[in-house]
Protein backbone atom coordinates (compact mmCIF):
# COMPACT_ATOMS: atom_id res chain seq x y z
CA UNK A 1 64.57 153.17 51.01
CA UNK A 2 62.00 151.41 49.20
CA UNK A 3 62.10 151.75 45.20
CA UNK A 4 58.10 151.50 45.42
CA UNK A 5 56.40 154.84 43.84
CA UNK A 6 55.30 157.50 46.71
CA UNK A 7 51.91 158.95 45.79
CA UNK A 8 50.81 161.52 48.14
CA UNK A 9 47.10 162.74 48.26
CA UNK A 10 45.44 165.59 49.82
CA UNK A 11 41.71 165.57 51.09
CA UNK A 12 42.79 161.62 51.49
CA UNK A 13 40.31 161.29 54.61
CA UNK A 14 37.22 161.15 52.99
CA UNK A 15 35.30 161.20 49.54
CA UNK A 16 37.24 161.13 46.43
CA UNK A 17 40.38 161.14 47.99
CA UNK A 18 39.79 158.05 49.91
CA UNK A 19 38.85 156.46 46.73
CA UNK A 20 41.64 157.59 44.75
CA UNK A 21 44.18 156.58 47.68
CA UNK A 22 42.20 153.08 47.92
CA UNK A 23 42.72 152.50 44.18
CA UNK A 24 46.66 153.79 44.64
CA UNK A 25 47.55 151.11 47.02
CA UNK A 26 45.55 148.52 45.46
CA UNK A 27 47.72 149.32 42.31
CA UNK A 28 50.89 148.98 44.09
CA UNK A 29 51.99 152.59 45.25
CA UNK A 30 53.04 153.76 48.52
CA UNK A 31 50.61 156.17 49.74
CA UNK A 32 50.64 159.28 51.54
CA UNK A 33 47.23 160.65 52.92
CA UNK A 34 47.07 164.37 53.88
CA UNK A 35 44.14 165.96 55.53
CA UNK A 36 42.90 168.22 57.99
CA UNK A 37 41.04 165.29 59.60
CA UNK A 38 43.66 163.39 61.97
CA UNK A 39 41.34 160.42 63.02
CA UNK A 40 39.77 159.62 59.82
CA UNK A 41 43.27 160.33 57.93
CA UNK A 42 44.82 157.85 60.93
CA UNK A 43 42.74 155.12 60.72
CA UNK A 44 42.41 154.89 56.45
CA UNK A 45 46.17 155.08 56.58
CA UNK A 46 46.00 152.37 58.85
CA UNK A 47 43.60 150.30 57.00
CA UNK A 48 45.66 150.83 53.74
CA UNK A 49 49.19 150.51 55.21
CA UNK A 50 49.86 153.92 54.38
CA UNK A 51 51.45 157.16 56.01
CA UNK A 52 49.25 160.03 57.23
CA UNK A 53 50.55 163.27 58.03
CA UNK A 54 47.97 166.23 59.32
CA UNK A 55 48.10 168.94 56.96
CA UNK A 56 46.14 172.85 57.07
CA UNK A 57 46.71 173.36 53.10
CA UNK A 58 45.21 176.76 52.87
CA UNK A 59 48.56 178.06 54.75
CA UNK A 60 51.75 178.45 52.85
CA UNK A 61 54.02 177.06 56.01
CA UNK A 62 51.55 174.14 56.01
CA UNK A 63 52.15 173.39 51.90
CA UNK A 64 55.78 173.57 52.89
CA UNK A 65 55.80 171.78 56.02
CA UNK A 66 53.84 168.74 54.38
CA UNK A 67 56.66 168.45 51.50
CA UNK A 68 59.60 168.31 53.50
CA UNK A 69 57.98 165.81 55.90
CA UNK A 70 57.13 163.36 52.65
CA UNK A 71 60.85 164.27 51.24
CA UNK A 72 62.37 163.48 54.17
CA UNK A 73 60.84 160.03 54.83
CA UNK A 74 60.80 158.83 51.73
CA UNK A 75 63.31 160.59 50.04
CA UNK A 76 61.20 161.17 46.88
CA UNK A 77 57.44 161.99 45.67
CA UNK A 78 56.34 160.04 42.35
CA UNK A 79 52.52 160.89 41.75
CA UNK A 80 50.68 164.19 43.71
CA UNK A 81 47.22 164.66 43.85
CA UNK A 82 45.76 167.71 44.57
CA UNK A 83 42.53 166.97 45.69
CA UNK A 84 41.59 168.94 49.20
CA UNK A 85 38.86 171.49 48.61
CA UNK A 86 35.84 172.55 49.76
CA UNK A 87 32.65 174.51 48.99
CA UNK A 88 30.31 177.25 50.11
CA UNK A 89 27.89 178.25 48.57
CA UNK A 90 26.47 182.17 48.31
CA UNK A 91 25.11 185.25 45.92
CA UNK A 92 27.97 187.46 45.35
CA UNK A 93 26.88 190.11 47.71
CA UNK A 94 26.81 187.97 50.30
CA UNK A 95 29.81 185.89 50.05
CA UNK A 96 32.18 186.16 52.60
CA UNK A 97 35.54 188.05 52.12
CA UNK A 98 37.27 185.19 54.11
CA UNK A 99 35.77 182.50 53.09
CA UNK A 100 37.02 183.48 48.93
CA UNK A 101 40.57 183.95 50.78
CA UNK A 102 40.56 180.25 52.42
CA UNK A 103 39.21 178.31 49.71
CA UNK A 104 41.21 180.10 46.78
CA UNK A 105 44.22 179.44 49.21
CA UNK A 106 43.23 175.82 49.99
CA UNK A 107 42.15 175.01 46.03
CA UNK A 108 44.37 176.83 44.00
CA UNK A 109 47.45 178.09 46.04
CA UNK A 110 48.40 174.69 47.49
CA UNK A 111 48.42 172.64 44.49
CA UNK A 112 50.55 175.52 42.84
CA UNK A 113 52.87 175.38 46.14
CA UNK A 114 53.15 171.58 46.45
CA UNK A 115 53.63 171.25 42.76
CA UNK A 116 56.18 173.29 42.97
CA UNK A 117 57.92 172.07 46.18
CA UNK A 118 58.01 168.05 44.54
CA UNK A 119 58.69 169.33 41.01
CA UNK A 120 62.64 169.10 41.59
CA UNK A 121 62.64 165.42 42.73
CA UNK A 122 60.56 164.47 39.84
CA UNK A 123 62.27 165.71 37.51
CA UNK A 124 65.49 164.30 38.91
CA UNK A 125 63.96 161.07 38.31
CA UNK A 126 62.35 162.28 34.64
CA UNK A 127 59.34 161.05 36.10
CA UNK A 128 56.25 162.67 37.43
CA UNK A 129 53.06 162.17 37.47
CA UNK A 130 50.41 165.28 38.65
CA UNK A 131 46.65 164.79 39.15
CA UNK A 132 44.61 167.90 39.64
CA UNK A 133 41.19 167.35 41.13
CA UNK A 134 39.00 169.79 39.08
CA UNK A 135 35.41 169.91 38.47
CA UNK A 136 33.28 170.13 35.48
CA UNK A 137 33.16 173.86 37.15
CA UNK A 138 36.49 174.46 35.99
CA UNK A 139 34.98 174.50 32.88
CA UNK A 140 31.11 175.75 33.48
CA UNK A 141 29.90 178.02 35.54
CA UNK A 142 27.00 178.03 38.32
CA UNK A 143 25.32 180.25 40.27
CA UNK A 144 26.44 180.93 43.67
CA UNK A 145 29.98 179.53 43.78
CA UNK A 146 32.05 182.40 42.59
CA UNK A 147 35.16 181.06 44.89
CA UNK A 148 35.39 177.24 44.00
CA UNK A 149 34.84 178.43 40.45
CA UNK A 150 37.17 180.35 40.41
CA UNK A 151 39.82 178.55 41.85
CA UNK A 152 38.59 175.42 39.45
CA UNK A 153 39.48 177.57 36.45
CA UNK A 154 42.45 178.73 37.92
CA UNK A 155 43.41 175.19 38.60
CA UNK A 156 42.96 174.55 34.76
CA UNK A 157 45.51 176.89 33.75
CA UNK A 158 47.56 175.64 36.27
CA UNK A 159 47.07 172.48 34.83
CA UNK A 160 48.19 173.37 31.18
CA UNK A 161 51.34 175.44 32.10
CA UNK A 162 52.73 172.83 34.09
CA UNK A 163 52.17 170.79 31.63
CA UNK A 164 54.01 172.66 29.22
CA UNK A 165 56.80 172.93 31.66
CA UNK A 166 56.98 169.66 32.97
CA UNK A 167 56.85 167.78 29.09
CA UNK A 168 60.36 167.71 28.54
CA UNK A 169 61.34 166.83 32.53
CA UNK A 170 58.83 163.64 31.90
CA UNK A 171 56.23 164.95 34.29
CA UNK A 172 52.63 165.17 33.68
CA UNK A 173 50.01 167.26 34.53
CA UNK A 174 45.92 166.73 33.93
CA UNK A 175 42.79 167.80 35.74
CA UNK A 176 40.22 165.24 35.86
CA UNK A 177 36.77 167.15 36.16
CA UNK A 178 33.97 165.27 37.63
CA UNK A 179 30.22 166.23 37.73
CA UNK A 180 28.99 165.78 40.91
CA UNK A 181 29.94 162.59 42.72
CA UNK A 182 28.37 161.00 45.60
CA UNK A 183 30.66 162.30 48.50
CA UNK A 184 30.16 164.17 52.25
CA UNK A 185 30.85 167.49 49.91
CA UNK A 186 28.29 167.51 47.63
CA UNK A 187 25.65 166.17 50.67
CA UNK A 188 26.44 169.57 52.37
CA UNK A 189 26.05 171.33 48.91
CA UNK A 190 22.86 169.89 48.67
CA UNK A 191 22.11 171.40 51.58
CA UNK A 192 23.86 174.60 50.98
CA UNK A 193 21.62 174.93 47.66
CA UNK A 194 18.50 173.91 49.39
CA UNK A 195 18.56 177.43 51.52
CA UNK A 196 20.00 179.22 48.53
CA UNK A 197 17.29 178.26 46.40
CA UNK A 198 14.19 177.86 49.20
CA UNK A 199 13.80 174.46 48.09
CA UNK A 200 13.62 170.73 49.54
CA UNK A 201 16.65 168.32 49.37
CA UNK A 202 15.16 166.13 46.48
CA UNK A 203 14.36 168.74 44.68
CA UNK A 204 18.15 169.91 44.82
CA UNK A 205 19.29 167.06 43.14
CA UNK A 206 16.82 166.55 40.47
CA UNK A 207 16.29 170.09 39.21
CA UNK A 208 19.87 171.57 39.60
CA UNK A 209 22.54 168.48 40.66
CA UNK A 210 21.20 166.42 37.67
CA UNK A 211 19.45 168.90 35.55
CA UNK A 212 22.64 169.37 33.50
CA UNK A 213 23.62 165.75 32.96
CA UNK A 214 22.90 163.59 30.16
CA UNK A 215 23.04 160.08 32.98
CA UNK A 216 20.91 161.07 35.36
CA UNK A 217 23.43 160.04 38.35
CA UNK A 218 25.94 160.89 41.03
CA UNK A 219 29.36 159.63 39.98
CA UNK A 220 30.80 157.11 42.22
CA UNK A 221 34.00 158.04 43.52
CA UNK A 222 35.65 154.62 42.35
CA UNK A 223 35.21 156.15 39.05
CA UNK A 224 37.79 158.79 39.92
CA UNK A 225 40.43 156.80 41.53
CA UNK A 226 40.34 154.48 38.45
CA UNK A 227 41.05 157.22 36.03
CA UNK A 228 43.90 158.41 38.39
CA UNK A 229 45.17 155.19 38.39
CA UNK A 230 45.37 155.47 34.97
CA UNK A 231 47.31 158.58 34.20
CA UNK A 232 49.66 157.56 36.65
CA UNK A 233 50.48 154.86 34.81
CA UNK A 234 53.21 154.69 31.93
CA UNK A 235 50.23 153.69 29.65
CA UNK A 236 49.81 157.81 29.64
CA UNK A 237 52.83 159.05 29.15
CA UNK A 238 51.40 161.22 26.46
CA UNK A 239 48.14 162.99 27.98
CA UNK A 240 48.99 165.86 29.82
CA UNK A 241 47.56 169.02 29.67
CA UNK A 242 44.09 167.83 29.47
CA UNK A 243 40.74 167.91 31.45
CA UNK A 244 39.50 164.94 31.33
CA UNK A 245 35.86 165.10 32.38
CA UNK A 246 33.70 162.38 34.30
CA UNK A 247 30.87 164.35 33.80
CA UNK A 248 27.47 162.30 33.01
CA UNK A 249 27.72 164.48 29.67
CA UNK A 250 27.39 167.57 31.51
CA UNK A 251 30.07 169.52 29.21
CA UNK A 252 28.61 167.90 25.59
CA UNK A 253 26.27 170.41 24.93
């Protein structure tokens, strides 16, 4: 086997997983895309000359199923990324029982599960790096998204105790918490908010996207994958724990 780092990446298909993966393999890791999405996973793991394997993440046997499968072809898992999530958007008295079920499952479950399924053979190695795809709503709230929020915050504390734990094994743990970046999520929460709200698209962005924001911008999702890049690096052996926000100044007031 290959002494090259395995990083494996959920939500790798699309958005800020496909950056983040991109910006992996340009920086010399072995990659491992996971998604729900077979062709689009298939043909970026093509492109990149990495691995994908099809993955439901808001079930427990799928969490499982998608460790043993990277284990057992590679023997070993260097760098996770929890990144898979997605969004919907509702008042509180409308929001769907189900829907709070799959997306605390999908956003907060798996990356406890598949941190905990890799942890062993990272620490055998005393080396571990895990990245935690968070939102500047892990730590603000908005109206309307009581289940991402939730499982955002959750993911922060997460974040910290597993960073605690993982110190002395020489694993980290950070969330990175972006504001929001320009990515086929946020154009169907613009979307989403536009029927909340009985407003036009435009107006969306400008009055409740950007309102917030000192840099009146969407992120670009490069930005991500170069921070991740980063803290998987031995340059940061010593963050952990943190949230480290991309967030256009969105948490400085």
């Amino acid at each position: 086997m290959s002494n090259q780092q395995v990083a494996l990446i959920t939500g790798a298909a699309s958005g800020i997983g496909l950056a983040v993966t991109e910006a992996l393999s340009a920086a010399g890791r072995t990659v491992v895309l996971a998604d729900v999405n077979t062709e689009a996973g298939e043909t970026a793991a093509q492109r990149l000359g990495g691995t994908f394997i099809q993955a439901d993440l808001s079930r427990r046997e799928g969490c499982k199923s998608l460790a043993e499968t990277v284990l057992n072809k590679f023997g070993r898992c260097d760098i996770l990324v929890n990144n898979a999530g997605i969004q919907h958007v509702a008042p509180i008295e409308d929001f769907p029982e189900e829907k709070w079920d799959f997306i605390i499952n999908l956003m907060l479950t798996a990356p406890f599960l598949l941190s905990k399924y890799f942890w062993p053979a990272m620490r055998k190695r005393s080396w571990g790096r895990i990245v935690n795809i968070n939102s500047a709503h892990g730590l603000r709230a908005s109206e309307f998204k009581a289940a991402y929020i939730s499982a955002k915050h959750g993911l922060a504390g997460l974040t910290k105790t597993a960073a605690l734990e993982g110190g002395p094994q020489g694993i980290t743990v950070n969330s990175i918490c972006p504001a929001f970046v320009r990515t086929p999520l946020v154009d169907n929460q613009i979307d989403a908010q536009a029927e909340a709200h009985g407003i036009p698209r435009e107006e969306v962005i400008s009055t409740i996207m950007l309102k917030k924001v000192a840099v009146k911008k969407l992120i670009e999702p490069d930005d991500i994958g170069g921070l991740v890049v980063y803290l998987c690096s031995d340059s940061a052996s010593c963050i952990t724990g943190s949230m480290l926000t991309i967030d256009c100044g969105w948490t400085a007031g």
